[in-house]
Protein backbone atom coordinates (compact mmCIF):
# COMPACT_ATOMS: atom_id res chain seq x y z
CA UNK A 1 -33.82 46.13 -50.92
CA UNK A 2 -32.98 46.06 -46.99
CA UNK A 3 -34.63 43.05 -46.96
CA UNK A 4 -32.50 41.13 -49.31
CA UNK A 5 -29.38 43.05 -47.49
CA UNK A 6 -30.66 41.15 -44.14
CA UNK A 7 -31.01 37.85 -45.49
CA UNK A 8 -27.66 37.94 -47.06
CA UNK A 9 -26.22 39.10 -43.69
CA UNK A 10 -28.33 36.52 -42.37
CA UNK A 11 -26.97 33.85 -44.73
CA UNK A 12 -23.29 35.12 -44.37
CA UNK A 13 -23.67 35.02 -40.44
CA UNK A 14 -25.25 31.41 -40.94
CA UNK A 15 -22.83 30.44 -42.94
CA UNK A 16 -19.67 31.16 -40.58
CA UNK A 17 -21.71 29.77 -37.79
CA UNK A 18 -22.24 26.55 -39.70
CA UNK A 19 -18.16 26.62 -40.92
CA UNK A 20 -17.58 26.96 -37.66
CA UNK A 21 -19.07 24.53 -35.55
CA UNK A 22 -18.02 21.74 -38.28
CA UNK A 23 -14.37 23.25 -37.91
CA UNK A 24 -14.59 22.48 -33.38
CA UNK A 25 -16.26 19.39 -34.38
CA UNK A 26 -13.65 18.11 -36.09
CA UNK A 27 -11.17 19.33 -33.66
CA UNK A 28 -12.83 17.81 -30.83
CA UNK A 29 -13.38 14.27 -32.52
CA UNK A 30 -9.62 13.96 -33.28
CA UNK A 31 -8.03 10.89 -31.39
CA UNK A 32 -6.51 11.37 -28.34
CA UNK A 33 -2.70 11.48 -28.36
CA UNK A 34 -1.20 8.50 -26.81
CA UNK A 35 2.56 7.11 -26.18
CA UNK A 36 3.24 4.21 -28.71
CA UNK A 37 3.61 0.70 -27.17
CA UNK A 38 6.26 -0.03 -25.15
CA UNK A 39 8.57 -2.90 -26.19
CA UNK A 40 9.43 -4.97 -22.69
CA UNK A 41 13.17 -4.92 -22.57
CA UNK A 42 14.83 -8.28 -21.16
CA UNK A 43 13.98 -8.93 -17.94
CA UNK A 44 16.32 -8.44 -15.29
CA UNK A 45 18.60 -11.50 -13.36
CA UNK A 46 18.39 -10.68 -9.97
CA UNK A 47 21.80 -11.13 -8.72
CA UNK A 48 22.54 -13.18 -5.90
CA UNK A 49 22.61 -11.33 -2.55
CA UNK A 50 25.80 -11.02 -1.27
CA UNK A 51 26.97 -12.17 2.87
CA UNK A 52 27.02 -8.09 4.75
CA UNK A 53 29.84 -7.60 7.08
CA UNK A 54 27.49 -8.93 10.15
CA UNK A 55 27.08 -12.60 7.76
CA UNK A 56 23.34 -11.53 7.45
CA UNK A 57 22.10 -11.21 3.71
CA UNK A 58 19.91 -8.42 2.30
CA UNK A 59 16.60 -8.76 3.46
CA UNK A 60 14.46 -7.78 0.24
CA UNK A 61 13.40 -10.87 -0.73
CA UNK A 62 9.50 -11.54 -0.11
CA UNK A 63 9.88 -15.04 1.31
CA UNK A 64 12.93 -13.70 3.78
CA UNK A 65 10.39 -10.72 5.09
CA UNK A 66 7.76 -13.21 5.65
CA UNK A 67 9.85 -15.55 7.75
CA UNK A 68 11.49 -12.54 9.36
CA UNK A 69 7.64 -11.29 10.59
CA UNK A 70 7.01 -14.99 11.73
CA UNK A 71 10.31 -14.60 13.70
CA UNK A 72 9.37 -11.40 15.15
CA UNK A 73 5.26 -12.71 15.88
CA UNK A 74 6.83 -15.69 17.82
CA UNK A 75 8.97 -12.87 20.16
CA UNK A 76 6.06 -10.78 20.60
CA UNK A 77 4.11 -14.36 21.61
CA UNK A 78 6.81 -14.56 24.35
CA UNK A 79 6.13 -11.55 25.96
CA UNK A 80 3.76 -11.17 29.15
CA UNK A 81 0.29 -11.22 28.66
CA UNK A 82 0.27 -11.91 25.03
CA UNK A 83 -1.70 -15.23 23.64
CA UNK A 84 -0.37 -15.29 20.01
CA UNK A 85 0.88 -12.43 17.44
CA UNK A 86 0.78 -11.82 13.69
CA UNK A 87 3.17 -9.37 11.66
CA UNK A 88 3.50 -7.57 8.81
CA UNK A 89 6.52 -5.69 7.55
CA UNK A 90 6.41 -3.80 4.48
CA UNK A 91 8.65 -0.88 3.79
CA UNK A 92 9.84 0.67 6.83
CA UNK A 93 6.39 -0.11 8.27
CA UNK A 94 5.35 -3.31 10.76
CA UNK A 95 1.72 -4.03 11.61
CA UNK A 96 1.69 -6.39 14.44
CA UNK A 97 -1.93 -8.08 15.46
CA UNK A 98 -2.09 -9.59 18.86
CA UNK A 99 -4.32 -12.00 20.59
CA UNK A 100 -4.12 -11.36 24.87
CA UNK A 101 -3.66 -13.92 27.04
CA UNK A 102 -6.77 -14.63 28.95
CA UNK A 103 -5.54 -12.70 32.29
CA UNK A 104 -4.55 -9.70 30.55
CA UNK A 105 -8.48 -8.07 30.86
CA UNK A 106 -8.48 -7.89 27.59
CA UNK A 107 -6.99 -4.44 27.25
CA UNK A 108 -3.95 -3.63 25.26
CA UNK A 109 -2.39 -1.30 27.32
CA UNK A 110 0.19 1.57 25.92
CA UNK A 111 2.63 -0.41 28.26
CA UNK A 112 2.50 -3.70 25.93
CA UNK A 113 2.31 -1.33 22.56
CA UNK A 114 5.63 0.08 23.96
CA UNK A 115 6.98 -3.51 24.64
CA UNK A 116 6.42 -4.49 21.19
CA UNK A 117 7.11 -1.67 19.39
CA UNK A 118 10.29 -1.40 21.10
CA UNK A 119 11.12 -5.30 20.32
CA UNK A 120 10.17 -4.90 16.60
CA UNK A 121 12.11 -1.63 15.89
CA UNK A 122 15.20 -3.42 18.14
CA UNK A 123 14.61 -6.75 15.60
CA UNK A 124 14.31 -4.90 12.58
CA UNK A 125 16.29 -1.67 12.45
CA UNK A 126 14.58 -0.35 9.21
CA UNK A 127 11.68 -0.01 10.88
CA UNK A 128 10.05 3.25 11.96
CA UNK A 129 6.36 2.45 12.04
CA UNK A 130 4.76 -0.02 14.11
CA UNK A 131 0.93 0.09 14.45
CA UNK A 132 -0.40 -2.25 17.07
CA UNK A 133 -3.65 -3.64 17.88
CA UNK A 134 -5.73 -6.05 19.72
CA UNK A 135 -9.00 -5.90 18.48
CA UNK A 136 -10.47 -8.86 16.55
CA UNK A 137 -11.55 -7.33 13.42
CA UNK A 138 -7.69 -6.33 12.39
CA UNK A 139 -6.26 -8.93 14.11
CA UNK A 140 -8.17 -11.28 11.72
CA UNK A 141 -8.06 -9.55 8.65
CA UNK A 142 -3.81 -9.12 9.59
CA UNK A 143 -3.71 -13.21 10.19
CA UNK A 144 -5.33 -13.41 6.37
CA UNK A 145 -2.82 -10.74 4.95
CA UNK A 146 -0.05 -12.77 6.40
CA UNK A 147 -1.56 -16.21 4.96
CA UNK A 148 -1.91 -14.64 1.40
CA UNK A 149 1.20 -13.15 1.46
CA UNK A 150 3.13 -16.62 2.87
CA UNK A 151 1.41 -17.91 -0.24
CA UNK A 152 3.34 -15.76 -2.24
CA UNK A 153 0.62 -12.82 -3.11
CA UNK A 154 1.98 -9.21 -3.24
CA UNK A 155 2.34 -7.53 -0.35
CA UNK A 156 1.56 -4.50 -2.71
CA UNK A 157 -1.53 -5.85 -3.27
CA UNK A 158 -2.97 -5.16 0.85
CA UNK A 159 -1.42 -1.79 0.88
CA UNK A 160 -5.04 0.09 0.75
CA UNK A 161 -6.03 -2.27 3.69
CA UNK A 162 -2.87 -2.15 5.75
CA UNK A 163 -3.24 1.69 5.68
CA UNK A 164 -6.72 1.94 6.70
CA UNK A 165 -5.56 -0.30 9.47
CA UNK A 166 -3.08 2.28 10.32
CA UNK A 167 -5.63 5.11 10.24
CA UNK A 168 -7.62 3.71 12.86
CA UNK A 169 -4.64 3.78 14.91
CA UNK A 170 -1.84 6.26 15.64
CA UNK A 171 1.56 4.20 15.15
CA UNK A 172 4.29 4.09 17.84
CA UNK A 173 7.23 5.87 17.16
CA UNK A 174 9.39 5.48 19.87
């Protein structure tokens, strides 16, 4: 008699095992809840910018920016020592490549960043950030940046490179 006690405890126990693990399975294979599509609304006009008090427009456009950093690459080009210079402004950020003149050694010295710097933040008052270098490797890849964005690709798009340009240096703030 104990032995047909066990195997009904045994079968019961089975049992709620079995009920149990099809119950989580079932749970667990239910589909994942997920927001419904989203209808696209109509897309907004942009308005036309209107003339500031100084007569200057709002600089957001991409095409202005871009023209704006060749402005500010053919300043830095004036300056002493300095071959030829690239820019990028995003944000309240400006990366600024620079080729030396061929009497300059070859060193960027903290005396040129500060030049620069101090031209692009005077140029460009939103600007905070200015990350300067000289060596060939960002210089390059900042020229290409510049070229893709003049042909109208995102600047959003270089972010990920444009910072780890900016982690190899630390930025000029002054």
């Amino acid at each position: 008699m104990r032995m047909k006690q066990k195997r009904k405890q045994l079968g019961v126990s089975l049992s709620v095992i079995l009920i149990l693990s099809v119950l989580l399975w079932a749970a667990s294979c239910s589909p994942a809840r997920r927001p419904g599509p989203v209808e696209p609304g109509p897309t907004p006009t942009p308005s036309p910018t209107q003339p500031s008090p100084g007569g200057r427009t709002t600089p957001d456009l991409p095409n202005e920016k871009t023209s704006r950093a060749q402005e500010l690459a053919r300043a830095i080009s004036d300056l002493e020592n300095i071959h030829s210079a690239t820019v990028v402004l995003y944000s309240n950020s400006a990366w600024v490549g620079v080729d030396l003149a061929a009497g300059s050694e070859n060193k960027l010295t903290n005396e040129m960043k500060n030049r620069i710097t101090s031209l692009v933040k005077r140029e460009e008052k939103g600007i905070d950030r200015v990350y300067v270098v000289a060596d060939a490797d960002s210089v390059s890849r900042l020229k290409e940046i510049a070229r893709e964005v003049e042909r109208g690709k995102p600047i959003t798009g270089f972010l990920e490179e444009l910072n780890e340009i900016g982690r190899r240096i630390t930025p000029s703030s002054q």
